[in-house]
N, C-alpha and C. Protein backbone atom coordinates (compact mmCIF):
# COMPACT_ATOMS: atom_id res chain seq x y z
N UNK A 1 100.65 94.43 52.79
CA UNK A 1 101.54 93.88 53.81
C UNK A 1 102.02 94.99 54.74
N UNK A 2 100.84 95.25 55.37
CA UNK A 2 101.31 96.56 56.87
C UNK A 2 103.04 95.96 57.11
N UNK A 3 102.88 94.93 57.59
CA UNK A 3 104.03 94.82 58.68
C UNK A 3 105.07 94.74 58.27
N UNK A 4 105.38 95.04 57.71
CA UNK A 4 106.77 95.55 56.46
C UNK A 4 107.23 96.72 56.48
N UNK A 5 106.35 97.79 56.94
CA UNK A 5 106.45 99.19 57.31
C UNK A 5 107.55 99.15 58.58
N UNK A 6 107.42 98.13 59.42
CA UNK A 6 108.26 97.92 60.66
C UNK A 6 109.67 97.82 60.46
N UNK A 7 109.88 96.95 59.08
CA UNK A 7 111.34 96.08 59.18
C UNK A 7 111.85 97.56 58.48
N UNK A 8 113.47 97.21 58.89
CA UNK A 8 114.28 98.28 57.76
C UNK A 8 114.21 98.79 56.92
N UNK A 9 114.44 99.91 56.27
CA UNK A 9 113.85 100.29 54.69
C UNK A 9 115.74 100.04 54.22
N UNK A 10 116.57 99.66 54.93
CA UNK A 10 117.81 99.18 54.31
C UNK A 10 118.79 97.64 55.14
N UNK A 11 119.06 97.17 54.72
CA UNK A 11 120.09 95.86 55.19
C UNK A 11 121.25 95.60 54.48
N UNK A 12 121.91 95.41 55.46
CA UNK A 12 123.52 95.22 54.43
C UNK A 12 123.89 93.92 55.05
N UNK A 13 124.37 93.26 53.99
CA UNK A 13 125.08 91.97 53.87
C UNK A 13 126.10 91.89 54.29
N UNK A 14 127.07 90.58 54.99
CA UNK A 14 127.96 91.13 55.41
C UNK A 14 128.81 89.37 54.77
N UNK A 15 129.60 89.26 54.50
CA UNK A 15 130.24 87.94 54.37
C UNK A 15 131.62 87.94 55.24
N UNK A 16 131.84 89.23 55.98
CA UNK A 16 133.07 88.81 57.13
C UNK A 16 134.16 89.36 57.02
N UNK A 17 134.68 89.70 55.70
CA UNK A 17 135.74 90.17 55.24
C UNK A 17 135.73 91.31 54.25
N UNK A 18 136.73 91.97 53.81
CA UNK A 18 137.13 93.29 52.83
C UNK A 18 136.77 92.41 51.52
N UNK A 19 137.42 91.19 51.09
CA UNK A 19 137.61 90.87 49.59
C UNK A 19 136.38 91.19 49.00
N UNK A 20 135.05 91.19 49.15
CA UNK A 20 133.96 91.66 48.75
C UNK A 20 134.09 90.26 47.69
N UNK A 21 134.31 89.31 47.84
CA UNK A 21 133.59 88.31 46.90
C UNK A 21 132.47 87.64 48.16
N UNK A 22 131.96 86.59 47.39
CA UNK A 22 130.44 86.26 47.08
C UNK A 22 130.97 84.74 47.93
N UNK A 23 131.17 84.40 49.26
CA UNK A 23 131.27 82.96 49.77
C UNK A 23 130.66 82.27 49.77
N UNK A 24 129.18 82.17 49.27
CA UNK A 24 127.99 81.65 49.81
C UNK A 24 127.10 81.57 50.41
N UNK A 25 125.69 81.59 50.63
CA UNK A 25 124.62 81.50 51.10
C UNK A 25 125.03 81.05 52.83
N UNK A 26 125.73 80.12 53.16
CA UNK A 26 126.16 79.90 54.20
C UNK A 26 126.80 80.79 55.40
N UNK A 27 127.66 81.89 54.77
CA UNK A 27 128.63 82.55 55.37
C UNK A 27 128.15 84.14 55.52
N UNK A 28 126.42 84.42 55.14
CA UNK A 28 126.44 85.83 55.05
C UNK A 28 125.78 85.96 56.06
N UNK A 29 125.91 87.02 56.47
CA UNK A 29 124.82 87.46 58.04
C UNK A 29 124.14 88.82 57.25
N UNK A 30 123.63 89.75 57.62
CA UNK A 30 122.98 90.71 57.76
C UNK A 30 122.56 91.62 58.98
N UNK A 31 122.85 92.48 58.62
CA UNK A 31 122.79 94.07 59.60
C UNK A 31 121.82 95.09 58.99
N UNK A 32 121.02 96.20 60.26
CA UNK A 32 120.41 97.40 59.36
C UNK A 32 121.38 98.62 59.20
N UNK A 33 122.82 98.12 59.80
CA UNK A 33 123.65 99.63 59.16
C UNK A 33 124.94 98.36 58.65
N UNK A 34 125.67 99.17 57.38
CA UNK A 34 126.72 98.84 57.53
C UNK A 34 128.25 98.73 58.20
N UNK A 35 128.64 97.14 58.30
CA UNK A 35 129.75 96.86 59.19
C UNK A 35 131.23 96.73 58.64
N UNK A 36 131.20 95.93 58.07
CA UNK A 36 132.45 96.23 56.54
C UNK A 36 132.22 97.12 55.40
N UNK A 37 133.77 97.76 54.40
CA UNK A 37 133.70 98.23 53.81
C UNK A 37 132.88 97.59 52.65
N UNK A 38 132.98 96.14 52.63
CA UNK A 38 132.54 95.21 51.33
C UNK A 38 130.96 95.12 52.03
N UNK A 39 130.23 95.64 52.68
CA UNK A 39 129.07 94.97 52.55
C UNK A 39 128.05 95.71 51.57
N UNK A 40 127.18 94.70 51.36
CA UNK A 40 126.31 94.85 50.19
C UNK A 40 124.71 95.58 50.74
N UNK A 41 124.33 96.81 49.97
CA UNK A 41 123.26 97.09 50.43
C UNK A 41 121.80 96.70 50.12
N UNK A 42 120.80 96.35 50.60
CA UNK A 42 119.66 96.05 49.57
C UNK A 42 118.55 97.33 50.69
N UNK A 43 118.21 97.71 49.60
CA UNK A 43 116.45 98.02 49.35
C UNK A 43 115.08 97.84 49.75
N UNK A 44 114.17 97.54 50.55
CA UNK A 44 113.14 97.18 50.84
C UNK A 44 112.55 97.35 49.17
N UNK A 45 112.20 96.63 48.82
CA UNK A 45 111.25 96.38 47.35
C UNK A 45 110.08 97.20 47.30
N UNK A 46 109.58 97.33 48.40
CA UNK A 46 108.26 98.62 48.06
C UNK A 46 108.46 100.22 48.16
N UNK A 47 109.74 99.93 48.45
CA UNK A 47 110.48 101.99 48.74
C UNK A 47 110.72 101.45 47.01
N UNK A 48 111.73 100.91 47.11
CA UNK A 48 111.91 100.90 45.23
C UNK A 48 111.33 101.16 44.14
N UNK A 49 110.20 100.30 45.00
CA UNK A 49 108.72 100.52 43.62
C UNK A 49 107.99 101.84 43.63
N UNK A 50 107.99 102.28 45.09
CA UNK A 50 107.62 103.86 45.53
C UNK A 50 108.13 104.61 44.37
N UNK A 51 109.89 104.29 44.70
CA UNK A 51 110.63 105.18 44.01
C UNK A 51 110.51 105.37 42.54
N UNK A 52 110.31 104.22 41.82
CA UNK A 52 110.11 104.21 40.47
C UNK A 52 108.87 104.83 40.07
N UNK A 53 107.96 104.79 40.63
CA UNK A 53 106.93 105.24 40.34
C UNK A 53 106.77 106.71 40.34
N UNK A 54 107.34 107.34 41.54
CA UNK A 54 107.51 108.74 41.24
C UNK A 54 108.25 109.31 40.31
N UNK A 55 109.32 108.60 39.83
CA UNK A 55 110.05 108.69 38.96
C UNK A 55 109.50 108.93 37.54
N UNK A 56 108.82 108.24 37.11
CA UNK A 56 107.77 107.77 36.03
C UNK A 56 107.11 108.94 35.81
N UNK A 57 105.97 109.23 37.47
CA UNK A 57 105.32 110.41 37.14
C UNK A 57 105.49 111.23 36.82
N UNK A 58 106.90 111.94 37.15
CA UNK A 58 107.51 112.98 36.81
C UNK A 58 108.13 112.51 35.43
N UNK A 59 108.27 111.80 34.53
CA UNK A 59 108.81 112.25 33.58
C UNK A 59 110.30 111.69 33.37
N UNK A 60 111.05 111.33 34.66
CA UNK A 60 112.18 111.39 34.99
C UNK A 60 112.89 109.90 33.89
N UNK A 61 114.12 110.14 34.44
CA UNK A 61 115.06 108.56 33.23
C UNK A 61 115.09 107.78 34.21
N UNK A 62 114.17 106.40 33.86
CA UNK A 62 113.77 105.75 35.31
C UNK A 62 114.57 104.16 34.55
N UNK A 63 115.73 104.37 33.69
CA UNK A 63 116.46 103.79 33.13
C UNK A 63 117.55 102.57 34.19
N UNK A 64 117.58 102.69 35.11
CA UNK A 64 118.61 102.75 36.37
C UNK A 64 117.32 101.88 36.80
N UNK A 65 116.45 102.13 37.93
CA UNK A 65 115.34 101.89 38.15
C UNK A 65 114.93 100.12 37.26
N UNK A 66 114.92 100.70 36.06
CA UNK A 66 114.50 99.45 35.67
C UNK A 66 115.18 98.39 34.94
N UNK A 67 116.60 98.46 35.02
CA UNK A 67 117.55 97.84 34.94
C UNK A 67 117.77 96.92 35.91
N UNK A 68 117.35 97.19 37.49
CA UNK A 68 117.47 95.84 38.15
C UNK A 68 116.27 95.25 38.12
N UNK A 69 114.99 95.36 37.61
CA UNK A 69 113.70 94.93 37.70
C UNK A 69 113.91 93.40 37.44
């Protein structure tokens, strides 16, 4: 999937407010930098998998890593 290389390698969630709870599917927007203190960051899934993998090779505690798998 080339065209994935294009989009963000980060996005943050934004639901509007500080409380940092969870309003619903309805109420979240998304940004490539963060706008509130409460917003949530995600990952592009193939930097992740990048990441784990080097991780691995080397030996490293890829414990973290594969805890959100």
């Amino acid at each position: 999937m080339s065209y994935i290389r294009t989009w963000p390698a980060r996005i943050y969630l934004q639901q509007g407010d500080e409380k940092g709870e969870y309003p619903g599917a309805d109420n979240v927007t998304w940004h490539d930098a963060p706008v509130f203190g409460a917003d949530v960051e995600y990952v592009r899934i193939d930097l992740y998998n990048s990441l784990r993998a080097q991780l691995k090779k080397r030996g490293s505690d890829t414990s973290i890593a594969e805890h959100g798998k």
